[in-house]
C-alpha atoms as a PDB file:
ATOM      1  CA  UNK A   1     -58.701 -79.104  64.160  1.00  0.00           C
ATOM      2  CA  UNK A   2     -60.986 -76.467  63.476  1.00  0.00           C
ATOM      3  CA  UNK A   3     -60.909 -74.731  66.866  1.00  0.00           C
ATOM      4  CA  UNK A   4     -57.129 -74.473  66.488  1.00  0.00           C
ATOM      5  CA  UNK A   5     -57.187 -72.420  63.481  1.00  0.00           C
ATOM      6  CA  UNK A   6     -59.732 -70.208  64.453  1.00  0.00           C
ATOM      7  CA  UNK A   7     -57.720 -69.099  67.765  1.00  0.00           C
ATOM      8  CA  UNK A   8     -54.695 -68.533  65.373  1.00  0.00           C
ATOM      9  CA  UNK A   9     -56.250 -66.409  63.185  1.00  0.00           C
ATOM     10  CA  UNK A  10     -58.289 -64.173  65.961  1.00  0.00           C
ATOM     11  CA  UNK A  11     -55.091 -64.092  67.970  1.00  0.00           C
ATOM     12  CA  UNK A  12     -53.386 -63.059  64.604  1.00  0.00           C
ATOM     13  CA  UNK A  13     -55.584 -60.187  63.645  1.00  0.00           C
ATOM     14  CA  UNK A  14     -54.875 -58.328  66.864  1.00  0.00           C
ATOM     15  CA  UNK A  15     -51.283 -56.211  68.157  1.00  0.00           C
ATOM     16  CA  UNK A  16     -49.872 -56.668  71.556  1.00  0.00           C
ATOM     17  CA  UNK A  17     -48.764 -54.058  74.077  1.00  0.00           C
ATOM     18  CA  UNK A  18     -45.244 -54.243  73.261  1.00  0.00           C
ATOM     19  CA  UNK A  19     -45.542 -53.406  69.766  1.00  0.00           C
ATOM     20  CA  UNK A  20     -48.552 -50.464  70.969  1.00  0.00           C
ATOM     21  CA  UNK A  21     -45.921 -49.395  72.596  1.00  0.00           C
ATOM     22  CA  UNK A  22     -43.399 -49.733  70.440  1.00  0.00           C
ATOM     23  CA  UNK A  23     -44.942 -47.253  67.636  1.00  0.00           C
ATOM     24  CA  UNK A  24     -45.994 -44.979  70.671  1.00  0.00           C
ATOM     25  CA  UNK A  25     -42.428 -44.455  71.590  1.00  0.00           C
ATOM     26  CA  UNK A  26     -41.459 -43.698  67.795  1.00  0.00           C
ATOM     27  CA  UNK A  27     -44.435 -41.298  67.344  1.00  0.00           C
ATOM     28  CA  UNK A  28     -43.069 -39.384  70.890  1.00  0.00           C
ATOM     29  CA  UNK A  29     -39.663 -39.384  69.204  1.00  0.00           C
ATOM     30  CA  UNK A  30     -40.831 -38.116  65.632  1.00  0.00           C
ATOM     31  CA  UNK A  31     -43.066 -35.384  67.565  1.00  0.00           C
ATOM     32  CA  UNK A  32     -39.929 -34.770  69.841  1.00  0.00           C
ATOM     33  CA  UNK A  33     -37.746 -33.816  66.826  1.00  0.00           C
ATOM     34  CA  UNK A  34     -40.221 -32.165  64.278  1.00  0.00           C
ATOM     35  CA  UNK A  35     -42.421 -30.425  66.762  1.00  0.00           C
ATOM     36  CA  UNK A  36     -40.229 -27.409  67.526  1.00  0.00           C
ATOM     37  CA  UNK A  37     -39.268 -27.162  63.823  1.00  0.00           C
ATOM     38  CA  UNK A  38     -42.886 -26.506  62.264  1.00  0.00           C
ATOM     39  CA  UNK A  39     -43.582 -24.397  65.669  1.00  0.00           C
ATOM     40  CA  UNK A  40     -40.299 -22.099  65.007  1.00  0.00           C
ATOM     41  CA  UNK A  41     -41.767 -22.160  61.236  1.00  0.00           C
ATOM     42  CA  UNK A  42     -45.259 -20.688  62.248  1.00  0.00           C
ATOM     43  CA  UNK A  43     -43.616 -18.025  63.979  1.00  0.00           C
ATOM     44  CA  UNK A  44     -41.680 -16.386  61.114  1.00  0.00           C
ATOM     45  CA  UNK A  45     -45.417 -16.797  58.938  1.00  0.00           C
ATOM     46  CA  UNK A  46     -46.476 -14.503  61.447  1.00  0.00           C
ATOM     47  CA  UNK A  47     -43.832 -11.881  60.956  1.00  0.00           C
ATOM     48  CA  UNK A  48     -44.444 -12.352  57.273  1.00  0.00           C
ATOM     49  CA  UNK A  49     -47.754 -11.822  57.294  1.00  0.00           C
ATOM     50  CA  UNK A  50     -47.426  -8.732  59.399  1.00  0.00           C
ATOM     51  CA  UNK A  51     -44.767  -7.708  56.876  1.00  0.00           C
ATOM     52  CA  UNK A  52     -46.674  -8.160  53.803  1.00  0.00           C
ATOM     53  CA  UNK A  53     -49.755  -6.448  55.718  1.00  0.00           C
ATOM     54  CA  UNK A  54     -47.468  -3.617  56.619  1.00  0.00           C
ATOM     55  CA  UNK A  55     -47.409  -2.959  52.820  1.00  0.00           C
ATOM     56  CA  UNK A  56     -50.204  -2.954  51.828  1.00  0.00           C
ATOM     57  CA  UNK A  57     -51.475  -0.578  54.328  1.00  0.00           C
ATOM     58  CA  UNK A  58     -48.455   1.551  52.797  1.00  0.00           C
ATOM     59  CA  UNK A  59     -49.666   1.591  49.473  1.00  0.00           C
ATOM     60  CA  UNK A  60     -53.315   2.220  50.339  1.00  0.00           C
ATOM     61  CA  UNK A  61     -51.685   5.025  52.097  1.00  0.00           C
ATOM     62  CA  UNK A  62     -49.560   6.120  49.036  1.00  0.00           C
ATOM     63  CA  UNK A  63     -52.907   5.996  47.467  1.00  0.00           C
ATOM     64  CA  UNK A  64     -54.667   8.261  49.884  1.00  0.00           C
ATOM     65  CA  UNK A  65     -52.056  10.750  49.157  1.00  0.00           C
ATOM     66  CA  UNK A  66     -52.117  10.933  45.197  1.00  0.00           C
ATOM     67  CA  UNK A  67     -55.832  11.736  45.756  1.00  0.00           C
ATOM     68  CA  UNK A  68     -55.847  13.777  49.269  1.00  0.00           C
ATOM     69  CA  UNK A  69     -52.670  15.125  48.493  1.00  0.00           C
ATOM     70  CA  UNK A  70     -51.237  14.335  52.157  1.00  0.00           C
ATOM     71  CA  UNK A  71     -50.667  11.366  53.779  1.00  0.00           C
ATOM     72  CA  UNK A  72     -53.311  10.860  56.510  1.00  0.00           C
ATOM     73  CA  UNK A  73     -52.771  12.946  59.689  1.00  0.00           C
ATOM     74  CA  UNK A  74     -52.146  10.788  63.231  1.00  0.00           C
ATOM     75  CA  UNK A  75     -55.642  12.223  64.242  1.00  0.00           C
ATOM     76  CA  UNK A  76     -57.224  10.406  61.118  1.00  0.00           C
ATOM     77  CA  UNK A  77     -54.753   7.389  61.185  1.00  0.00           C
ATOM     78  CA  UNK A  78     -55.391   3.839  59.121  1.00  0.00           C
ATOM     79  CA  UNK A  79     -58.849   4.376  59.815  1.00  0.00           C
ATOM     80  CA  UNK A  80     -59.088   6.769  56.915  1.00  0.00           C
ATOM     81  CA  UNK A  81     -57.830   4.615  54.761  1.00  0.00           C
ATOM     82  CA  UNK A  82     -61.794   2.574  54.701  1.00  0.00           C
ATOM     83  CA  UNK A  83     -64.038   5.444  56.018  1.00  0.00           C
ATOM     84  CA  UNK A  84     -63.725   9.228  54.738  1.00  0.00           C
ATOM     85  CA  UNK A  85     -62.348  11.253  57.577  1.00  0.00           C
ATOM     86  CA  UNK A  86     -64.320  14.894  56.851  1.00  0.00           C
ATOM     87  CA  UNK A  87     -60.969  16.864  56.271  1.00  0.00           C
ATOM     88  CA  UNK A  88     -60.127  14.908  52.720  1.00  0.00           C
ATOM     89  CA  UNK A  89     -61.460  16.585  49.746  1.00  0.00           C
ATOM     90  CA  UNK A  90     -61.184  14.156  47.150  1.00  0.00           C
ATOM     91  CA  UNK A  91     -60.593  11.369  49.473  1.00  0.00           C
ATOM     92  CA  UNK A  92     -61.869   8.088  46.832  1.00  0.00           C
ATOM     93  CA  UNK A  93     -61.905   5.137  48.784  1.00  0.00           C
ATOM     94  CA  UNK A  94     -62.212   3.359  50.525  1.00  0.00           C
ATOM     95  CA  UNK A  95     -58.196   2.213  49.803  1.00  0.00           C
ATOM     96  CA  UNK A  96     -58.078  -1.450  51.036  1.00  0.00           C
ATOM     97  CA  UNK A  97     -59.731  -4.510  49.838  1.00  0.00           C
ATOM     98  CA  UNK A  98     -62.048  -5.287  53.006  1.00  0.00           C
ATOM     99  CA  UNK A  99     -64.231  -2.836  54.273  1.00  0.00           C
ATOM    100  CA  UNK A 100     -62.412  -2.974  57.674  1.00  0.00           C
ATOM    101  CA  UNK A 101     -58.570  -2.131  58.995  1.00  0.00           C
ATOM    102  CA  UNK A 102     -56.672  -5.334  59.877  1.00  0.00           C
ATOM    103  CA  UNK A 103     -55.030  -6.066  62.787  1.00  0.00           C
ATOM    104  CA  UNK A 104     -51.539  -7.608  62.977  1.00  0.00           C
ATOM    105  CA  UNK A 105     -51.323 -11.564  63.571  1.00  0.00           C
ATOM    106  CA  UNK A 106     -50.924 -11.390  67.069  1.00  0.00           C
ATOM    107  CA  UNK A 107     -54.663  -9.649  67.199  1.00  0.00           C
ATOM    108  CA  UNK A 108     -53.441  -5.687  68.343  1.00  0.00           C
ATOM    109  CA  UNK A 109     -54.107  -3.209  65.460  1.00  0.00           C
ATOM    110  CA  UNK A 110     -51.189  -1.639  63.420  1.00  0.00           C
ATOM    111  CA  UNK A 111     -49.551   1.751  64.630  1.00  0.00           C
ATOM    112  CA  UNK A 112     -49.152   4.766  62.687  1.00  0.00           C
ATOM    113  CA  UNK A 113     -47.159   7.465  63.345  1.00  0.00           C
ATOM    114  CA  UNK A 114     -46.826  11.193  60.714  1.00  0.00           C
ATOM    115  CA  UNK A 115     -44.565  12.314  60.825  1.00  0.00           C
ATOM    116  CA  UNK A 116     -42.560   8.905  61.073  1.00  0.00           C
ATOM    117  CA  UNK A 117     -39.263   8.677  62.837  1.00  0.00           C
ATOM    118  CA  UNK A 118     -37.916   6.481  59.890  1.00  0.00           C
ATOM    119  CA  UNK A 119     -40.198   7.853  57.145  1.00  0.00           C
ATOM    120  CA  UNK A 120     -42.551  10.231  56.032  1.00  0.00           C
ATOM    121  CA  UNK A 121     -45.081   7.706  57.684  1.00  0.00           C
ATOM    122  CA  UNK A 122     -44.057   4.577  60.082  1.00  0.00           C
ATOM    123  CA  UNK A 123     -46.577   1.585  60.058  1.00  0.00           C
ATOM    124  CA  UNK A 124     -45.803  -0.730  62.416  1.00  0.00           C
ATOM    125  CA  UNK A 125     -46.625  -3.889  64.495  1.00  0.00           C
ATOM    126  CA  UNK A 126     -44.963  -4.172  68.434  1.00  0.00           C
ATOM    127  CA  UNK A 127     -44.730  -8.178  67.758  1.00  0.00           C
ATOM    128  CA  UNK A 128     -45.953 -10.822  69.684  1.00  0.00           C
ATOM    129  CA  UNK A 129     -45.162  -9.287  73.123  1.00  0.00           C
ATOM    130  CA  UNK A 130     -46.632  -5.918  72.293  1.00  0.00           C
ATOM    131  CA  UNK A 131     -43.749  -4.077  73.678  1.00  0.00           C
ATOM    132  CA  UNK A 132     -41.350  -1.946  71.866  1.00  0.00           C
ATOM    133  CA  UNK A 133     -38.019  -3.527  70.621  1.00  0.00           C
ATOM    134  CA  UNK A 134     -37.211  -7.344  70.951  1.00  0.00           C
ATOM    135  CA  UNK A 135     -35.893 -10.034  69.307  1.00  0.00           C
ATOM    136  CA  UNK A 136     -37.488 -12.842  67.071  1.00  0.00           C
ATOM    137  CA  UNK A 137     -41.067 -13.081  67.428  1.00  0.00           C
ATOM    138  CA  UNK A 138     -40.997 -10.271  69.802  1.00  0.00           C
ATOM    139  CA  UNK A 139     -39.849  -8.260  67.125  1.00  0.00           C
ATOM    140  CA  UNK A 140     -41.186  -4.926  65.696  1.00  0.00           C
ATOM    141  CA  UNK A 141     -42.083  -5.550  62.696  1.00  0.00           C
ATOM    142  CA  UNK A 142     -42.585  -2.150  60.222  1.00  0.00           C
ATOM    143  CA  UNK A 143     -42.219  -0.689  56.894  1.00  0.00           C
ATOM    144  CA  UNK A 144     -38.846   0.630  57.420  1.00  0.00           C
ATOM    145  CA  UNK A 145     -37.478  -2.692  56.584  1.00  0.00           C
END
């Protein structure tokens, strides 16, 4: 009597293949229908960063202005905004947070055009294909929006 209820209770404590397989399948299904939604999601954080980003580099820009009095030219670009390019009297930076320029989520550094062709200054980012134009995550992404 005693061997019988200790191969129950082994034989209890363990699953079978069909029901391995069973929660298998349903995992591949709930990764089949969630998947592309949080992956569509992490692209527009991207864009959003790049956006928010995009401003700040603005205003550090805005700032290098009230003290330069000019914007900075294309020669000295974002980089004057953290090391003081030698043609800015009264330059008082450095004008962002970290010591260094940031580079747009997709890992290519921002572009700055002065005299912008939306602006007095464009700061941009190509998107994710680093290409002018395109749609969705391919998007420019600048402060003209």
């Amino acid at each position: 009597m005693n061997r019988h209820v200790f191969r129950r209770t082994t034989r209890a404590l363990g699953f079978t293949l069909i029901e391995l397989l069973v929660v298998l399948a349903i995992l591949g299904l709930l990764a089949g229908l969630v998947g592309p939604r949080v992956l569509g999601q992490l692209g527009g954080a991207k864009s959003k960063t790049a956006a928010v980003q995009i401003k700040d580099l603005e205003q550090a820009a805005e700032l290098f202005k009230l003290d330069v009095g000019r914007f900075p030219s294309a020669e000295e670009g974002l980089e004057s905004l953290v090391v003081k390019p030698a043609s800015a009297p009264g330059w008082n930076g450095p004008y962002l947070k970290k010591s260094e320029l940031p580079k747009d989520p997709w890992g290519s550094p921002y572009k700055y055009e002065t005299p912008g062709k939306r602006g007095e200054v464009d700061i941009y980012s190509l998107g994710a294909d680093k290409a002018p134009g395109g749609e969705g995550e391919n998007a420019d992404v600048g402060n003209w929006q």
